[in-house]
C-alpha atoms as a PDB file:
ATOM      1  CA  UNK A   1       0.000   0.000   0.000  1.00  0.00           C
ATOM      2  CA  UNK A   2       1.512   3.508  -0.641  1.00  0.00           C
ATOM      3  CA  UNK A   3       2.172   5.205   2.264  1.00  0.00           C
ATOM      4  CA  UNK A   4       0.098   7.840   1.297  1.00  0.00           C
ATOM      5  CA  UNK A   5      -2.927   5.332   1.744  1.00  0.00           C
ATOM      6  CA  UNK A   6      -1.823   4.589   4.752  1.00  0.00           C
ATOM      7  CA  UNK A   7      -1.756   8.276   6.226  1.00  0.00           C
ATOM      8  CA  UNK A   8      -5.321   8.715   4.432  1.00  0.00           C
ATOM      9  CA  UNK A   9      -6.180   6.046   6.264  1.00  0.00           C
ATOM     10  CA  UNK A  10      -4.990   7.358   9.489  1.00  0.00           C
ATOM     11  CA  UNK A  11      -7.120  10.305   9.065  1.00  0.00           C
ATOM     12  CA  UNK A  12     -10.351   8.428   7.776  1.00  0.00           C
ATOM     13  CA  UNK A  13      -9.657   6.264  11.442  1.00  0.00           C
ATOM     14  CA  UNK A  14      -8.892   9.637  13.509  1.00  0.00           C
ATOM     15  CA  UNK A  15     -11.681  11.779  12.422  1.00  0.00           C
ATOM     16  CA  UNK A  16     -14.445   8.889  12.015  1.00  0.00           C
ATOM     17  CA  UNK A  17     -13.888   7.766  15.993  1.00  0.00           C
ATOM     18  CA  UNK A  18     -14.670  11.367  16.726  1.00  0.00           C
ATOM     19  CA  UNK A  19     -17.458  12.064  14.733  1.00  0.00           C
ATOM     20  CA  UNK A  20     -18.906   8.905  17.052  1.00  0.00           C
ATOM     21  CA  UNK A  21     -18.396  10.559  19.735  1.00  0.00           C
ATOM     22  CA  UNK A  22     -19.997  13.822  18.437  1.00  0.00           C
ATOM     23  CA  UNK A  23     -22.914  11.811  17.510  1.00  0.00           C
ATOM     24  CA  UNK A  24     -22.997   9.857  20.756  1.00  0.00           C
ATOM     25  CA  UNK A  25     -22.797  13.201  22.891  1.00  0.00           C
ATOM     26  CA  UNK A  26     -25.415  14.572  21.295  1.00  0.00           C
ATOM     27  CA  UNK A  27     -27.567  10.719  22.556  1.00  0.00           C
ATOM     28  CA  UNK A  28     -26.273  11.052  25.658  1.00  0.00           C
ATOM     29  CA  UNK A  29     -27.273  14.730  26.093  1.00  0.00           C
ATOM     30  CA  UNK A  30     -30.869  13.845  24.929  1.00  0.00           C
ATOM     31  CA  UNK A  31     -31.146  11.192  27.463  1.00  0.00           C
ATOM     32  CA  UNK A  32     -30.105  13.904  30.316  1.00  0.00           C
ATOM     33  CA  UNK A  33     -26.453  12.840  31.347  1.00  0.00           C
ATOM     34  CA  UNK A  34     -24.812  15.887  30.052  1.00  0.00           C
ATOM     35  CA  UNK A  35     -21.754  14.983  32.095  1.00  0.00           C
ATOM     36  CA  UNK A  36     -20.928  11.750  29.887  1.00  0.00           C
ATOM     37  CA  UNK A  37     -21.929  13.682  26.694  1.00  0.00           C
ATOM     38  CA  UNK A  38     -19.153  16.368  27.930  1.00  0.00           C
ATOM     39  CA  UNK A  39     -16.836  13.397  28.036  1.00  0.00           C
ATOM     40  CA  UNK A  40     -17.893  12.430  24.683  1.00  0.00           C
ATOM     41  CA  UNK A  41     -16.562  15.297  23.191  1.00  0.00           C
ATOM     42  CA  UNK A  42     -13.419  15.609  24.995  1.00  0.00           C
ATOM     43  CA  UNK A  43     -12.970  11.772  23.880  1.00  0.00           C
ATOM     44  CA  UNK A  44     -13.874  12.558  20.171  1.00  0.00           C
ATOM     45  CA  UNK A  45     -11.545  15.670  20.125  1.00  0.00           C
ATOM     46  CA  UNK A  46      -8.401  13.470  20.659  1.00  0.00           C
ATOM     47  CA  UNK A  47      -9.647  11.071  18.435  1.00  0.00           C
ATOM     48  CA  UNK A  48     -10.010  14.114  16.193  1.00  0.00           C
ATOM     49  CA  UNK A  49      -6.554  15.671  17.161  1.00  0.00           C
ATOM     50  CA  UNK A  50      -5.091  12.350  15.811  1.00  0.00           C
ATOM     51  CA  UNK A  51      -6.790  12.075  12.737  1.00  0.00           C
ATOM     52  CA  UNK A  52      -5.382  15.854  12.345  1.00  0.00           C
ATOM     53  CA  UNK A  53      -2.011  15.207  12.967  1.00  0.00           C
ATOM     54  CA  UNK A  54      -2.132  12.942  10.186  1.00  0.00           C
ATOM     55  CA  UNK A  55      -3.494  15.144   7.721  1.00  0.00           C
ATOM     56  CA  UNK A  56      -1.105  17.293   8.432  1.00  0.00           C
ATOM     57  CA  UNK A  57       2.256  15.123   7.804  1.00  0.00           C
ATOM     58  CA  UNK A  58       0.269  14.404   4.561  1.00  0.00           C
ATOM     59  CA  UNK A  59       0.602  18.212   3.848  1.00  0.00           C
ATOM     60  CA  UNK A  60       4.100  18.127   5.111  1.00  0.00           C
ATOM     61  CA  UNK A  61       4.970  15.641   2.879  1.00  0.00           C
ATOM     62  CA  UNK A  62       3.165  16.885  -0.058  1.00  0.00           C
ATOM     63  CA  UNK A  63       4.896  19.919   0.680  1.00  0.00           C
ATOM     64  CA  UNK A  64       8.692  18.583   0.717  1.00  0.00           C
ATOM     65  CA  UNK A  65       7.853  16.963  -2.750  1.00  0.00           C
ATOM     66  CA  UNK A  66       9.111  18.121  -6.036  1.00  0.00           C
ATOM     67  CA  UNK A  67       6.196  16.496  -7.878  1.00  0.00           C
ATOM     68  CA  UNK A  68       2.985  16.605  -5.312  1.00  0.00           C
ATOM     69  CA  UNK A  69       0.882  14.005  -4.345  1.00  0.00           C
ATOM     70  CA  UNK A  70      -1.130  12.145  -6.546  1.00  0.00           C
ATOM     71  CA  UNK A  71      -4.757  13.177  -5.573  1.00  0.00           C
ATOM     72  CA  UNK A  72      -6.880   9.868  -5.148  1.00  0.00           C
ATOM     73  CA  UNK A  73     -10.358   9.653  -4.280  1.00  0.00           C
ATOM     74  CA  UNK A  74      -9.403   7.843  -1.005  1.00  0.00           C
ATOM     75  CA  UNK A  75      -7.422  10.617  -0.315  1.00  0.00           C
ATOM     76  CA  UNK A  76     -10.830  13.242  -0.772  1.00  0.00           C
ATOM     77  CA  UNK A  77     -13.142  10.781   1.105  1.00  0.00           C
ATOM     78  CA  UNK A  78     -10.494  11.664   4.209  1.00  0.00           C
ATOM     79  CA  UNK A  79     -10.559  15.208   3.142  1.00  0.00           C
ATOM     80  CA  UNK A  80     -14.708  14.739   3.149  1.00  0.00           C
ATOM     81  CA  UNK A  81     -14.222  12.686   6.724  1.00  0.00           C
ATOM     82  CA  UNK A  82     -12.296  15.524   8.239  1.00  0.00           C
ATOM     83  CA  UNK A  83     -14.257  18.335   7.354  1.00  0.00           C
ATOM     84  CA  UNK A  84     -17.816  16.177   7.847  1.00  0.00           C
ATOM     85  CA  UNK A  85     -16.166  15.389  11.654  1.00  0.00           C
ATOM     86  CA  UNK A  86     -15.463  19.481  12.301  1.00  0.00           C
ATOM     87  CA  UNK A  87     -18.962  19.990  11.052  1.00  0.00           C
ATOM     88  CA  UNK A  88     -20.321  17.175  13.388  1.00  0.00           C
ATOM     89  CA  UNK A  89     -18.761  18.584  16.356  1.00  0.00           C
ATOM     90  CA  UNK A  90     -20.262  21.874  16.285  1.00  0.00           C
ATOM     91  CA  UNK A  91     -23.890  20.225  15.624  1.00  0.00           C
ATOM     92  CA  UNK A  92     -23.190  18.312  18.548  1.00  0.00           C
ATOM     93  CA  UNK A  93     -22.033  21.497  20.397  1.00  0.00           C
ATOM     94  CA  UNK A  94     -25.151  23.310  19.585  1.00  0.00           C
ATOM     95  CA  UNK A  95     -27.528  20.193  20.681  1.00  0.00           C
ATOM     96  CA  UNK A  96     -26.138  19.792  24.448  1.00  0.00           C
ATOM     97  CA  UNK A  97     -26.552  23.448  24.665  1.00  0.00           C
ATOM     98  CA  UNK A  98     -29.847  23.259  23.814  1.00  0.00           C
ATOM     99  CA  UNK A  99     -31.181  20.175  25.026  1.00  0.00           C
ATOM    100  CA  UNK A 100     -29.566  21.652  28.929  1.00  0.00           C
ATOM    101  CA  UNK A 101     -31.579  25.232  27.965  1.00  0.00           C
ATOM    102  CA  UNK A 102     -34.908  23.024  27.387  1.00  0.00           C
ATOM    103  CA  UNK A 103     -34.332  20.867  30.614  1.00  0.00           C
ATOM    104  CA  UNK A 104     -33.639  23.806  32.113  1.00  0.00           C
ATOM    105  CA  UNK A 105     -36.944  25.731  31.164  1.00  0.00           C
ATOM    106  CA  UNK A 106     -39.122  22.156  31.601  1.00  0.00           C
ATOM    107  CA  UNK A 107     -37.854  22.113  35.510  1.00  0.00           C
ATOM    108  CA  UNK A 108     -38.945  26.021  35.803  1.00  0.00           C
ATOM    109  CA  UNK A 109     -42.208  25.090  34.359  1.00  0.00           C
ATOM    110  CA  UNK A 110     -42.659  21.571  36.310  1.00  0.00           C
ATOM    111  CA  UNK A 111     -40.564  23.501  39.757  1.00  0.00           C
END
């Protein structure tokens, strides 16, 4: 396998564990346990950070090359990945906050 497969690869694996957790947190904040879907997000930005890190020595390396990189489309589905991943953690951002402000209005209403 090319090694730039293999550091697609790395990203696809990186970013797709933490947009799991992004999608998870935003479960876990539905159900109420805001603390686990705050844990959820910390998890899936390290998965996310790693995923990153390879993306970027892909960069680095298309960067110390005289000819580029050959652009394949396994190398733009872990372009897609990492960008779909940034996208899914701000979604899942904006749900906890908003599933905390509706439990928070429901126990004025019910308090």
């Amino acid at each position: 396998m090319e090694e730039f497969e293999l550091i697609a690869f790395k990203i696809i694996s990186g970013v797709g564990a933490a947009r799991s957790c992004y999608i998870e947190a935003i479960q876990a904040a539905k159900a109420g346990n805001y603390e686990r879907a705050e844990k959820l997000i910390t998890e899936g930005d390290e998965n996310f950070v790693e995923g990153h890190k390879a993306h970027t020595e892909l960069l680095a390396r298309e960067a110390g090359s005289d000819q580029g990189i050959n652009i394949s489309l396994l190398i733009l589905h872990a372009e897609d990945q990492l960008m779909s991943a940034e996208g899914f953690k701000t979604i899942a951002q904006e749900f906890i906050a908003a599933y905390k402000r509706i439990d928070k209005l429901e126990a004025k209403q019910h308090g």
